[in-house]
C-alpha atoms as a PDB file:
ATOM      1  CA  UNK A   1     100.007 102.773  97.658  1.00  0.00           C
ATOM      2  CA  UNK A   2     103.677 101.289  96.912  1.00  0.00           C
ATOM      3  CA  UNK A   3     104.651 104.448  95.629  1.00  0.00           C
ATOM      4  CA  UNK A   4     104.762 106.584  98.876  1.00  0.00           C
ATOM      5  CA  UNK A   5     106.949 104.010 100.772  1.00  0.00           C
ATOM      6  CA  UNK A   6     109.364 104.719  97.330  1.00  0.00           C
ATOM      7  CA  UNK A   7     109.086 108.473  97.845  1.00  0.00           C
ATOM      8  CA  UNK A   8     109.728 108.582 101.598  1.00  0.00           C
ATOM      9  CA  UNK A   9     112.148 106.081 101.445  1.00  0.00           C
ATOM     10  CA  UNK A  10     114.141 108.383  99.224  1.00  0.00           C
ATOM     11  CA  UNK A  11     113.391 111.567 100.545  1.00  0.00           C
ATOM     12  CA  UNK A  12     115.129 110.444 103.707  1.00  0.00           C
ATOM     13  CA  UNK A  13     117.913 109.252 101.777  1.00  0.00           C
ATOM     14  CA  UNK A  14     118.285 112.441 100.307  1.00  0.00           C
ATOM     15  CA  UNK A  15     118.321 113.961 103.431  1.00  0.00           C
ATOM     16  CA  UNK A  16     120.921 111.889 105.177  1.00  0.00           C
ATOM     17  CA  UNK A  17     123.195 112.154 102.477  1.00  0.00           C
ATOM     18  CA  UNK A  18     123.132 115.793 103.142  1.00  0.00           C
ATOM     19  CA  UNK A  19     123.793 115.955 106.556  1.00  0.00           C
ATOM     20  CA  UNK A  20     127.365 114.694 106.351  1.00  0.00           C
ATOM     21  CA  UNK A  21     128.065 117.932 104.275  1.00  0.00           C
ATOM     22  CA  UNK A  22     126.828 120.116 107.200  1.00  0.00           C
ATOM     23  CA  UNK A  23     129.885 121.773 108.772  1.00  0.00           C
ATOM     24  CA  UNK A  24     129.618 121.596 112.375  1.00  0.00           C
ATOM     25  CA  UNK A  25     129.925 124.921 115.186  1.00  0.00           C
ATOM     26  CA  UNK A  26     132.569 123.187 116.706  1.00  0.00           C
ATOM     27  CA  UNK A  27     134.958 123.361 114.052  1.00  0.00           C
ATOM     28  CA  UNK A  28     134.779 126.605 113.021  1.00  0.00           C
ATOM     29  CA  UNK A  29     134.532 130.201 115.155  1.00  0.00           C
ATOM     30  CA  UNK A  30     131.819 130.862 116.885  1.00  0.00           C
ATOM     31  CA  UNK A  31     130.335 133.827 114.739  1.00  0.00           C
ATOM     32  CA  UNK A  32     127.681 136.165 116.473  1.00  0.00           C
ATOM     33  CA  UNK A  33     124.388 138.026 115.418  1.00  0.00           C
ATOM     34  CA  UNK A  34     122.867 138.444 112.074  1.00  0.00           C
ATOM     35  CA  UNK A  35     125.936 139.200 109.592  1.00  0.00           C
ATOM     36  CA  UNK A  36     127.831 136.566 110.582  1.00  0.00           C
ATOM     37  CA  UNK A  37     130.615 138.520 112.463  1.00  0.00           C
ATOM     38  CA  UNK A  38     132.663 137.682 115.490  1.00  0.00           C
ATOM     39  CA  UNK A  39     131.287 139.090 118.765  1.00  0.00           C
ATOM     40  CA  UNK A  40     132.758 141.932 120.844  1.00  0.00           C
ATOM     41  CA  UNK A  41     134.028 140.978 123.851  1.00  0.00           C
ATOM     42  CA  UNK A  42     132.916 144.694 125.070  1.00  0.00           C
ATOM     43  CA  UNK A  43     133.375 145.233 129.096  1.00  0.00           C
ATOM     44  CA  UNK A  44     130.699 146.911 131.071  1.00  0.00           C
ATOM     45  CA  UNK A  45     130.921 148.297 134.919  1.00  0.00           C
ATOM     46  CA  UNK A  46     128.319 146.546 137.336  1.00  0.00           C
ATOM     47  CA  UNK A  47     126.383 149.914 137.463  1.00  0.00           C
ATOM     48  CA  UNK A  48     125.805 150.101 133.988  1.00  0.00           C
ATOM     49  CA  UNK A  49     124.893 146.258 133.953  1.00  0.00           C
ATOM     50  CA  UNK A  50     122.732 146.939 136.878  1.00  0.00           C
ATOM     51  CA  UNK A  51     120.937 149.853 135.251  1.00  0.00           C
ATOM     52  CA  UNK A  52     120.593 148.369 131.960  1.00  0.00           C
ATOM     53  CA  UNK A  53     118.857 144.970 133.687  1.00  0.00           C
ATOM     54  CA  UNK A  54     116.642 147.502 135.454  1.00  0.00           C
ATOM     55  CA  UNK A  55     115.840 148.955 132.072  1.00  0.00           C
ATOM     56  CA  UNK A  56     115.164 145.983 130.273  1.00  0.00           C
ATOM     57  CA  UNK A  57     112.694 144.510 133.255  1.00  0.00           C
ATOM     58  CA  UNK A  58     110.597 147.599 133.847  1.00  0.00           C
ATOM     59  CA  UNK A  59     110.410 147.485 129.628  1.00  0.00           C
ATOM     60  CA  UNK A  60     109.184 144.130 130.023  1.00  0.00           C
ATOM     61  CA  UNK A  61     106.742 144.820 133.037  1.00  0.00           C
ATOM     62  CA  UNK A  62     105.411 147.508 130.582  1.00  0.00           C
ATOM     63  CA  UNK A  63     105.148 145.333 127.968  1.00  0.00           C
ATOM     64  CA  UNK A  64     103.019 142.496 130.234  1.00  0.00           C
ATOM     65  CA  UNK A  65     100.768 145.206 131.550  1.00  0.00           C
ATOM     66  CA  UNK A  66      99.931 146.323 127.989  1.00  0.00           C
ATOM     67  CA  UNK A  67      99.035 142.799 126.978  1.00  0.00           C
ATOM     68  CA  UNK A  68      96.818 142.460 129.671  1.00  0.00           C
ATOM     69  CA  UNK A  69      95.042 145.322 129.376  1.00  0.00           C
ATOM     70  CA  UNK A  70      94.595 144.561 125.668  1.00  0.00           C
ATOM     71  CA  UNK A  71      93.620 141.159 126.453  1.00  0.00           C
ATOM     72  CA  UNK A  72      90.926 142.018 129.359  1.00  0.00           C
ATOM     73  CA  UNK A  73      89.536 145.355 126.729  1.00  0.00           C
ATOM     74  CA  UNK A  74      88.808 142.616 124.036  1.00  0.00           C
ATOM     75  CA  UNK A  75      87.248 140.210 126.406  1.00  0.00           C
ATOM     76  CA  UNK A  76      84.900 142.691 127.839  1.00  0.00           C
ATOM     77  CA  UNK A  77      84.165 143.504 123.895  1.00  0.00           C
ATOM     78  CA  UNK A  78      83.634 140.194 123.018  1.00  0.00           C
ATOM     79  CA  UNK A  79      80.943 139.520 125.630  1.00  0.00           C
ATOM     80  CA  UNK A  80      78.846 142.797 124.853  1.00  0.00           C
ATOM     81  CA  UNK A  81      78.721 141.817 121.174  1.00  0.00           C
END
């Protein structure tokens, strides 16, 4: 049973050695998305903004209602089994 406490023990060890060669976000620039390359500071007009919000919630409201439907079809198939 000794053995475990020896294993943990240097498993954490291990892993606190390893966090002081973790750079930080803070001293380096912010990169964005998944390849790692700086954001666009791209401007949009309110409309646009307004219409793409609009866009994204009714997507969303879409989404939910699809769920639900799903959800309430498979209960109602589950009981009837």
């Amino acid at each position: 049973m000794s053995w475990g406490g020896a294993v943990a023990a240097m498993v954490s060890s291990l892993k606190n050695n390893a966090r002081v060669k973790r750079t930080k976000i803070f001293n380096s620039e912010h990169k964005g998305g998944y390849r790692n390359e700086p954001t666009n500071g791209k401007k949009v007009s309110k409309e646009a903004l307004a219409a793409i919000k609009s866009e994204i919630k009714s997507r969303a409201a879409r989404r939910k209602r699809r769920q639900i439907a799903a959800l309430f079809l498979s209960l109602i198939i589950a009981l009837f089994e």
